[in-house]
PDB file of N, CA and C in Angstrom:
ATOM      1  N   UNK A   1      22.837  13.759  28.659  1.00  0.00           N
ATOM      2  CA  UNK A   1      22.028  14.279  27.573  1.00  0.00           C
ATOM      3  C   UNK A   1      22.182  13.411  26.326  1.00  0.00           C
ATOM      4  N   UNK A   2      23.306  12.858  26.340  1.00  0.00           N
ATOM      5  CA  UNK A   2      23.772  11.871  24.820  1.00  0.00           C
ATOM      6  C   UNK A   2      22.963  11.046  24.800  1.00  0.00           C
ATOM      7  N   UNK A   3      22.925  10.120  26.413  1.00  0.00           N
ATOM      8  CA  UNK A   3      22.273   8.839  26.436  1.00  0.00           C
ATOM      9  C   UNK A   3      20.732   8.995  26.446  1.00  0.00           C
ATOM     10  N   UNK A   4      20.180  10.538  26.875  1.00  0.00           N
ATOM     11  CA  UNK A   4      18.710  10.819  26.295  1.00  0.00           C
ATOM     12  C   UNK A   4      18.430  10.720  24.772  1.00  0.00           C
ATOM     13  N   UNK A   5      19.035  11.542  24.285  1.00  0.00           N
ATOM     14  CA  UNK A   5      18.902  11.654  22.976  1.00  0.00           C
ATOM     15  C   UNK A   5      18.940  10.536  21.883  1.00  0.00           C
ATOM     16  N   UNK A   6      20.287   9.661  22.307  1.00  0.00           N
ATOM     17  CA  UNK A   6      20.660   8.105  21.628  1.00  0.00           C
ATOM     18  C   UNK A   6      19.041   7.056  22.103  1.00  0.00           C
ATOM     19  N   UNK A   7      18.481   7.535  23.443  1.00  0.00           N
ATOM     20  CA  UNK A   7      17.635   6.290  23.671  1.00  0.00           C
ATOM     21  C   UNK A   7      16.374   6.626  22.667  1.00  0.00           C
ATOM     22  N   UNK A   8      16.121   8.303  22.999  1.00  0.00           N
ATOM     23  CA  UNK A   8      15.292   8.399  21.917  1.00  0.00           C
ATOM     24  C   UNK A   8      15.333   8.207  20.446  1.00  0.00           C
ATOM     25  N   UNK A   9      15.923   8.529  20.037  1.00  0.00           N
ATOM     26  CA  UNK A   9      16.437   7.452  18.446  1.00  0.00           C
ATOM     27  C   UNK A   9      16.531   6.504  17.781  1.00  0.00           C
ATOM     28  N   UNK A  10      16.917   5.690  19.045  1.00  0.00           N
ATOM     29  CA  UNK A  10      16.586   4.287  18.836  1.00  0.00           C
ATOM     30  C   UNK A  10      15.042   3.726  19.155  1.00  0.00           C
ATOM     31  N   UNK A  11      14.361   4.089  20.013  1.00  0.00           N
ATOM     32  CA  UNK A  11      13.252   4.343  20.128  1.00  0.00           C
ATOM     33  C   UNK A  11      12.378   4.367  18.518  1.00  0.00           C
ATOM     34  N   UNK A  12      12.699   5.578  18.560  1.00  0.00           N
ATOM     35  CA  UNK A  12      12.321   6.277  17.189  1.00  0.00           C
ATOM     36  C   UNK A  12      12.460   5.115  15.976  1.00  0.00           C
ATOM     37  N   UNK A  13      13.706   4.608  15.726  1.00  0.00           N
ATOM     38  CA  UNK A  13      14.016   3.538  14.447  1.00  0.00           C
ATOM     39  C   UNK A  13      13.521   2.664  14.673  1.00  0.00           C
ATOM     40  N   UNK A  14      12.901   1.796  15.959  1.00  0.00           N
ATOM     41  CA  UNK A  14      11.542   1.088  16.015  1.00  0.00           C
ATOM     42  C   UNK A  14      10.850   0.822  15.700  1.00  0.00           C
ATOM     43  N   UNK A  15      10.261   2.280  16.514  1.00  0.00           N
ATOM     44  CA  UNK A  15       9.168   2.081  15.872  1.00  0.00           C
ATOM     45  C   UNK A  15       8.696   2.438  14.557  1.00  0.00           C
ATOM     46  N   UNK A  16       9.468   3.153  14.327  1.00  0.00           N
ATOM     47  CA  UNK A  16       9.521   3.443  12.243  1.00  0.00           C
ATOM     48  C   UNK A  16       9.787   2.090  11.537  1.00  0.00           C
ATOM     49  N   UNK A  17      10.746   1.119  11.724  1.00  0.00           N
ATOM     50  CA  UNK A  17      10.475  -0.349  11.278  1.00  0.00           C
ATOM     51  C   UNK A  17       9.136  -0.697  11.809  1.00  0.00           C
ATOM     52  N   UNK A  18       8.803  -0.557  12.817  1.00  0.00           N
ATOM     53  CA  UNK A  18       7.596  -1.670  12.971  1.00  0.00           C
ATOM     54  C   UNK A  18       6.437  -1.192  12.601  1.00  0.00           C
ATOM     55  N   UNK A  19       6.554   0.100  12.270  1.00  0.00           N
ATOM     56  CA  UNK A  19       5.018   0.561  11.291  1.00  0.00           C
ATOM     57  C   UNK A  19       5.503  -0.077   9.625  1.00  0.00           C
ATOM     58  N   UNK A  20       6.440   0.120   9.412  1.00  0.00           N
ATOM     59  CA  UNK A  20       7.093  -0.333   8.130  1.00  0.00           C
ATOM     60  C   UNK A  20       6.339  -1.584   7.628  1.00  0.00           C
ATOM     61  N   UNK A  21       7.082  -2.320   8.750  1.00  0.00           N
ATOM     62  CA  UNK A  21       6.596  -3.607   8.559  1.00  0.00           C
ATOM     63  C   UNK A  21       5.032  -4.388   8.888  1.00  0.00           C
ATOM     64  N   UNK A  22       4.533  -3.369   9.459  1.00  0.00           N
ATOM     65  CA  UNK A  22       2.975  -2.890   9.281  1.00  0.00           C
ATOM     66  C   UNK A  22       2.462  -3.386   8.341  1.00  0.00           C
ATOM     67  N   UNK A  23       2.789  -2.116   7.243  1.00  0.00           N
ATOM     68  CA  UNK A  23       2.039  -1.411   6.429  1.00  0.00           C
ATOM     69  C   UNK A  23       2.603  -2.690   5.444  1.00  0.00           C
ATOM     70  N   UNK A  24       3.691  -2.844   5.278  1.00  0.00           N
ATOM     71  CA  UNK A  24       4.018  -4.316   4.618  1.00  0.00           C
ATOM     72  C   UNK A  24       3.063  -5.183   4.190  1.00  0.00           C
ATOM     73  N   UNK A  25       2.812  -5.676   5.364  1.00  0.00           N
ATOM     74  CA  UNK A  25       2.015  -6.969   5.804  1.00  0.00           C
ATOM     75  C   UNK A  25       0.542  -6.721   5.332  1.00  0.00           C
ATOM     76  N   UNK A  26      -0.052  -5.536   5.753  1.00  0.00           N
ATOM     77  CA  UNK A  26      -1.059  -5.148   4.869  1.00  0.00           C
ATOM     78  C   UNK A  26      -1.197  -5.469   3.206  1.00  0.00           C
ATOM     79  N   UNK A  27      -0.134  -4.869   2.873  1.00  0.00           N
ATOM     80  CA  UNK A  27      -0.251  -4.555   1.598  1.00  0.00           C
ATOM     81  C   UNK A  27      -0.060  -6.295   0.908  1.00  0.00           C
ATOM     82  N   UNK A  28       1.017  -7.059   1.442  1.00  0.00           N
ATOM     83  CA  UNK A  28       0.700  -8.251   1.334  1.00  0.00           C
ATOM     84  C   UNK A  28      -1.027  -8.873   1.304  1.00  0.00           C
ATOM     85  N   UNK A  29      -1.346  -8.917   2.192  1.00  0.00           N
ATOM     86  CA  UNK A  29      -2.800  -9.538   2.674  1.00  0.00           C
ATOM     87  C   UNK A  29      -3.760  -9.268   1.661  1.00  0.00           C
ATOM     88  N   UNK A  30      -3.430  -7.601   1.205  1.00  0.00           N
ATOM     89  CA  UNK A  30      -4.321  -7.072   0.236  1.00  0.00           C
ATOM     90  C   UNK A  30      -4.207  -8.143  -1.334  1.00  0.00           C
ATOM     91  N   UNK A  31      -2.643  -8.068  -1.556  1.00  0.00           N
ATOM     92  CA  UNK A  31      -2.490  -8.632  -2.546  1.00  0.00           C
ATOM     93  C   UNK A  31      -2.928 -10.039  -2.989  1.00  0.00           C
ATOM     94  N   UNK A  32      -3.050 -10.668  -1.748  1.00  0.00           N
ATOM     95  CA  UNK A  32      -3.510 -12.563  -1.683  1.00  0.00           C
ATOM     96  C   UNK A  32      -5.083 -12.192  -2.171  1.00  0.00           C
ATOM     97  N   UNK A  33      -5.381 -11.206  -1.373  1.00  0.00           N
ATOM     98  CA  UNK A  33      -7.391 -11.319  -1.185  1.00  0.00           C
ATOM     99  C   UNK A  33      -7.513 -10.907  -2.440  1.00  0.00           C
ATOM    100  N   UNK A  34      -6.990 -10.128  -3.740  1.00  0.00           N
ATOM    101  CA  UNK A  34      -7.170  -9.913  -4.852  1.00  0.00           C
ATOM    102  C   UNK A  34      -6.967 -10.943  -5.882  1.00  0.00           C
ATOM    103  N   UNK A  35      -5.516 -11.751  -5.556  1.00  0.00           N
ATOM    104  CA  UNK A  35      -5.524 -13.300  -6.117  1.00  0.00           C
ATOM    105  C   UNK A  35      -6.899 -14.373  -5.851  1.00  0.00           C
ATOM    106  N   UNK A  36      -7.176 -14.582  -4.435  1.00  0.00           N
ATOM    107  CA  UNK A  36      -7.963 -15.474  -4.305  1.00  0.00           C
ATOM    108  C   UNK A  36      -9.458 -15.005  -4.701  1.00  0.00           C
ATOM    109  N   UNK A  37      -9.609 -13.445  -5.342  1.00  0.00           N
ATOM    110  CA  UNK A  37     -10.975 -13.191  -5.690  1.00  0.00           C
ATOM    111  C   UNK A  37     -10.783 -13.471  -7.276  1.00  0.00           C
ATOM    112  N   UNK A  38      -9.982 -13.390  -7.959  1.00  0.00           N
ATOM    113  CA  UNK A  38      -9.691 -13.770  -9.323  1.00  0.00           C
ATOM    114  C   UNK A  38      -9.536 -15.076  -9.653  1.00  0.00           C
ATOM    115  N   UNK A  39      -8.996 -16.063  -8.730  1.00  0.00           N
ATOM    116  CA  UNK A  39      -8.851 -17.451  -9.129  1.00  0.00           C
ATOM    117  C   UNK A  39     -10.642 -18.308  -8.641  1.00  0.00           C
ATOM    118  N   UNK A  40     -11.074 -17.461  -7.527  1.00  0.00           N
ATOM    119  CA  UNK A  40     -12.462 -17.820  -7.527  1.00  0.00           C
ATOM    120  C   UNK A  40     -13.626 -17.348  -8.618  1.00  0.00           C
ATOM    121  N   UNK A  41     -13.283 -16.180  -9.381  1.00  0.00           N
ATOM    122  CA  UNK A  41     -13.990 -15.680 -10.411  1.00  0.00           C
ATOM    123  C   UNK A  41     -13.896 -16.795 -11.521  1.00  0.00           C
ATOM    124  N   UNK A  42     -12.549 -16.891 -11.891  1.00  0.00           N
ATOM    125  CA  UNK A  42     -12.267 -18.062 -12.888  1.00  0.00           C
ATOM    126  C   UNK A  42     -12.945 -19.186 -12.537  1.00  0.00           C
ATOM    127  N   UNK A  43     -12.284 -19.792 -11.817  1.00  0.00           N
ATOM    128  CA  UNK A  43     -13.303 -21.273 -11.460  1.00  0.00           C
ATOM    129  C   UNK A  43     -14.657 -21.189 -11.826  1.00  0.00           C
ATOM    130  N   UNK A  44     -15.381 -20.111 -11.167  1.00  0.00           N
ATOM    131  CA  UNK A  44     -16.924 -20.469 -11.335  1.00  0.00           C
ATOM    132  C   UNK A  44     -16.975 -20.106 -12.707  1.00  0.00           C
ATOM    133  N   UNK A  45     -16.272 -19.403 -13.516  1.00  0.00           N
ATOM    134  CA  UNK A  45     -16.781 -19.123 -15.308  1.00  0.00           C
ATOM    135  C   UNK A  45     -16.503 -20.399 -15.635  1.00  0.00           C
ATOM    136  N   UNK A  46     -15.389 -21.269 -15.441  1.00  0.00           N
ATOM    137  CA  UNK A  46     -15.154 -22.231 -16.220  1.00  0.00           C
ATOM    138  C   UNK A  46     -16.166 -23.110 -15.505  1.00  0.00           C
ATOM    139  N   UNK A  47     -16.999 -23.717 -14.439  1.00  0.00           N
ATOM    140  CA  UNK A  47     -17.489 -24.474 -14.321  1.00  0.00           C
ATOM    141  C   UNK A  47     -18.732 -23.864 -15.296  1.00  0.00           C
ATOM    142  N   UNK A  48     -19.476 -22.786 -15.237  1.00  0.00           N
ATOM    143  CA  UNK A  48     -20.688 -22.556 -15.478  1.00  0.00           C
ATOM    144  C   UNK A  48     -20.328 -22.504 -17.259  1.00  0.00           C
ATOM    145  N   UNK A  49     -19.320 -22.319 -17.736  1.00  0.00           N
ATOM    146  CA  UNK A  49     -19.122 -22.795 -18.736  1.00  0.00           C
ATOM    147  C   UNK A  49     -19.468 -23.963 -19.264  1.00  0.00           C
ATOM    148  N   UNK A  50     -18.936 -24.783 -18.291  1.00  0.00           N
ATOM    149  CA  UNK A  50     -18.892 -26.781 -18.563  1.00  0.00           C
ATOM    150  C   UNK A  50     -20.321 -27.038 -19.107  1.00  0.00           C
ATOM    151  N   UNK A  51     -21.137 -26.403 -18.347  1.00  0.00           N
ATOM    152  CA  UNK A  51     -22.933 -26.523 -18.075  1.00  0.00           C
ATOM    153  C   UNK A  51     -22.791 -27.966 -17.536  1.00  0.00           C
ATOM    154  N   UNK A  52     -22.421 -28.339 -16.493  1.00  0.00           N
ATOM    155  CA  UNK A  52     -22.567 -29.708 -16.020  1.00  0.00           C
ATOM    156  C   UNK A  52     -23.888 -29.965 -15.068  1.00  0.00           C
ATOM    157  N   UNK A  53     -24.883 -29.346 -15.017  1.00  0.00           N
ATOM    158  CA  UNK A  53     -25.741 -29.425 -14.065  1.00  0.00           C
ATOM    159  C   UNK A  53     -26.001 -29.322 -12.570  1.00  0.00           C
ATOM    160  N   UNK A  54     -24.382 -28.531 -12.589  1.00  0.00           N
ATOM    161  CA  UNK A  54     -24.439 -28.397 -10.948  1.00  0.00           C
ATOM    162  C   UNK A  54     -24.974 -26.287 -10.407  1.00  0.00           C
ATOM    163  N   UNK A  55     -25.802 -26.755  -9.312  1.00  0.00           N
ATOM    164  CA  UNK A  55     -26.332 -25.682  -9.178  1.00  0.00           C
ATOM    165  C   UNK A  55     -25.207 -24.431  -8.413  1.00  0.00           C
ATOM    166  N   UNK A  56     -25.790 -23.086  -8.061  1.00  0.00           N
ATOM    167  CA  UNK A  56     -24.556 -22.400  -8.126  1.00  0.00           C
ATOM    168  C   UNK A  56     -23.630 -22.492  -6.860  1.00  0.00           C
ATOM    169  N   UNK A  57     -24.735 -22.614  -5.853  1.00  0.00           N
ATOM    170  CA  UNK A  57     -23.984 -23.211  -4.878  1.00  0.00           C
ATOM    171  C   UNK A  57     -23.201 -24.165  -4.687  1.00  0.00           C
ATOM    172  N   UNK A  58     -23.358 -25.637  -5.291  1.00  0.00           N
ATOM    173  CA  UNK A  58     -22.438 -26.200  -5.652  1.00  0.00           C
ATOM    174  C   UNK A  58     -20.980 -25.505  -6.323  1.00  0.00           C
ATOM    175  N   UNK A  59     -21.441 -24.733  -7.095  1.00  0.00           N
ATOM    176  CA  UNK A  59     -20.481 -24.356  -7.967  1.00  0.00           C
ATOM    177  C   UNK A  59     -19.496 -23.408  -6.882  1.00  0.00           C
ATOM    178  N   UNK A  60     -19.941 -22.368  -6.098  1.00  0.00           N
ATOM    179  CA  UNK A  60     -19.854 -21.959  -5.430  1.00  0.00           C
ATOM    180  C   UNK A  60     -18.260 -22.867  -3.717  1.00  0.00           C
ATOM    181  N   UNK A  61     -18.862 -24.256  -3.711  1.00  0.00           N
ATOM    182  CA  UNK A  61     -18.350 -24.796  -2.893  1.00  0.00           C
ATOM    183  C   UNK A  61     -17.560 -25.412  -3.383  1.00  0.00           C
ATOM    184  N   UNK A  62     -17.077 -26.036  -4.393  1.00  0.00           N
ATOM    185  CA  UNK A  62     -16.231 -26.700  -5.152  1.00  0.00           C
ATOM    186  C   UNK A  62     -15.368 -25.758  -5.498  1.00  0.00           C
ATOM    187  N   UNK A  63     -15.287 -24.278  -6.156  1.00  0.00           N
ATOM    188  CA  UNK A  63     -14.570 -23.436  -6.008  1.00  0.00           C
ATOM    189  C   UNK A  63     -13.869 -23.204  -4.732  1.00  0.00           C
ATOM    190  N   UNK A  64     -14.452 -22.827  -3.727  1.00  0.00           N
ATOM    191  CA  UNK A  64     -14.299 -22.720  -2.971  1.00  0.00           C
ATOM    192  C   UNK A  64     -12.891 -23.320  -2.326  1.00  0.00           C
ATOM    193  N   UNK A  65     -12.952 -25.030  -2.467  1.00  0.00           N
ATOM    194  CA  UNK A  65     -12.024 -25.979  -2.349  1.00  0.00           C
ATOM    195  C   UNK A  65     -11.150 -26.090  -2.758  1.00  0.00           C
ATOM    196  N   UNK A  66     -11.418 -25.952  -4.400  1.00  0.00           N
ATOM    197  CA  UNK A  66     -10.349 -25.434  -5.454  1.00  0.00           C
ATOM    198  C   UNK A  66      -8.855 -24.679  -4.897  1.00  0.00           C
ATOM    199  N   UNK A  67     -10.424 -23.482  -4.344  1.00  0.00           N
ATOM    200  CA  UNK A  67      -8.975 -22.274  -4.359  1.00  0.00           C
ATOM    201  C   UNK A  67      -8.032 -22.429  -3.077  1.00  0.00           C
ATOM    202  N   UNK A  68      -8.956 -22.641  -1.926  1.00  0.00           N
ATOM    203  CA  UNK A  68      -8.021 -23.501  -0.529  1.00  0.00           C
ATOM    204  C   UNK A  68      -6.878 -24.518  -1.245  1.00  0.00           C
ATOM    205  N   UNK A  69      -7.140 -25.007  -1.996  1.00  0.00           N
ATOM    206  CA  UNK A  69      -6.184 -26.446  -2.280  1.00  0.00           C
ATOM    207  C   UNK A  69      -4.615 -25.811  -2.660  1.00  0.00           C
ATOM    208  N   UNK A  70      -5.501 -24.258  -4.232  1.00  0.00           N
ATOM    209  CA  UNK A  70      -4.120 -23.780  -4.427  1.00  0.00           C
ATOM    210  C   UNK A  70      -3.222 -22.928  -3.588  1.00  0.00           C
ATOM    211  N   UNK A  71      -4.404 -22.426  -3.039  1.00  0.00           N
ATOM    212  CA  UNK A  71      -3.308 -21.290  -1.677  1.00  0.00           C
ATOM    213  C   UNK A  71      -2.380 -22.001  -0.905  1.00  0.00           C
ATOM    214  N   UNK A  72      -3.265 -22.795  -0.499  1.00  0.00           N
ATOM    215  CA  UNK A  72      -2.218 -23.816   0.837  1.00  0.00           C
ATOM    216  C   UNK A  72      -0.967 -24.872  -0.306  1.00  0.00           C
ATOM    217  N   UNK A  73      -1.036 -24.788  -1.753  1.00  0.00           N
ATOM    218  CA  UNK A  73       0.082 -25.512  -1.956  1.00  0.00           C
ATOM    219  C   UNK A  73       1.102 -24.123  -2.701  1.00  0.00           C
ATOM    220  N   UNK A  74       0.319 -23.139  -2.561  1.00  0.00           N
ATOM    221  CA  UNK A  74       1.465 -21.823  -3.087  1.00  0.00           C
ATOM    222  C   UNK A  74       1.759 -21.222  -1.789  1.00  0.00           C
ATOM    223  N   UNK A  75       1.572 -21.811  -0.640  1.00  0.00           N
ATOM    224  CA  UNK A  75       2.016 -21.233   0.503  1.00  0.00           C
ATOM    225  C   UNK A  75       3.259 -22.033   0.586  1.00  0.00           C
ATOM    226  N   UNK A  76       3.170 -23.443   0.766  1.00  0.00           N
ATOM    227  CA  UNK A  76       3.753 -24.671   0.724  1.00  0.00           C
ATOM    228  C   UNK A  76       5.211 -24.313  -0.030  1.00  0.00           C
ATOM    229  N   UNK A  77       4.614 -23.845  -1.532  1.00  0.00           N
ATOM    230  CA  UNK A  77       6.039 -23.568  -2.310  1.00  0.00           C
ATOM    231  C   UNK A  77       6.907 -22.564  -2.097  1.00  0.00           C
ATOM    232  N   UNK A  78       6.273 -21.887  -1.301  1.00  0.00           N
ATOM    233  CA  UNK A  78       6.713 -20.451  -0.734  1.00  0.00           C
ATOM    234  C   UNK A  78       7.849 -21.004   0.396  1.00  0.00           C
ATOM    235  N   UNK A  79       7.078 -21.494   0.905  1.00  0.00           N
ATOM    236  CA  UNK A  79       8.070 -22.325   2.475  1.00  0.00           C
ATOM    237  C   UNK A  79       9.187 -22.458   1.650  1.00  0.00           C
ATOM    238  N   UNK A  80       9.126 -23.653   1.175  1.00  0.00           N
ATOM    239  CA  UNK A  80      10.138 -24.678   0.479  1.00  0.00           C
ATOM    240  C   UNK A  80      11.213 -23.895   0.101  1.00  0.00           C
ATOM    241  N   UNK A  81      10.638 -22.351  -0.968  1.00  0.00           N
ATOM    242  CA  UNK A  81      11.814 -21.942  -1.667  1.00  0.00           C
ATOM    243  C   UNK A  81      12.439 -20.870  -0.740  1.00  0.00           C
ATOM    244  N   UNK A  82      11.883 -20.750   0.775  1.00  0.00           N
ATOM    245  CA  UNK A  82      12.848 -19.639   1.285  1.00  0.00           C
ATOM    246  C   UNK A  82      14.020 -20.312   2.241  1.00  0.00           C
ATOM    247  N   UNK A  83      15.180 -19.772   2.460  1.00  0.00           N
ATOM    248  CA  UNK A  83      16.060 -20.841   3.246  1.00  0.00           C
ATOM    249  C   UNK A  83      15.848 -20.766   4.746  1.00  0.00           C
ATOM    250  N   UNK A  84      15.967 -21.457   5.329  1.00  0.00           N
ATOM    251  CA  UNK A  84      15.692 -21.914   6.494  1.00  0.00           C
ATOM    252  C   UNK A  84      17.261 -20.972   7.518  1.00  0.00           C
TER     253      UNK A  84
END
């Protein structure tokens, strides 16, 4: 009966971490897609600011690049600063 009870428990602390770490990961993902909608908002004010003659789509794709460039080098710094 012990070793029922112990398997279920452990069982149990499982899967309670692994929804944990779920809901984590979510809430992460959420947080990037709110960064990368704000650093793309910016970009296009400051280009359409510039008035450089580029149309919005342009404006649109150059942002775009922008913001890939910074994610993938704040991912980068992310690596770097966790220890191996």
């Amino acid at each position: 009966m012990k070793r029922l009870l112990t398997s279920f428990f452990c069982a149990g602390m499982l899967l309670g971490a692994g929804a944990f770490a779920d809901d984590m990961a979510k809430k992460d993902s959420m947080g990037m897609h709110k960064d990368h909608d704000k650093m793309m908002k910016d970009c296009v004010a400051q280009a359409e600011a510039k008035k450089d003659g580029m149309s919005k789509d342009d404006i649109k794709k150059s942002c775009r690049d922008q913001t890939k460039m910074k994610k993938d080098e704040m991912k980068k710094d992310d690596a770097m600063k966790k220890p191996s």
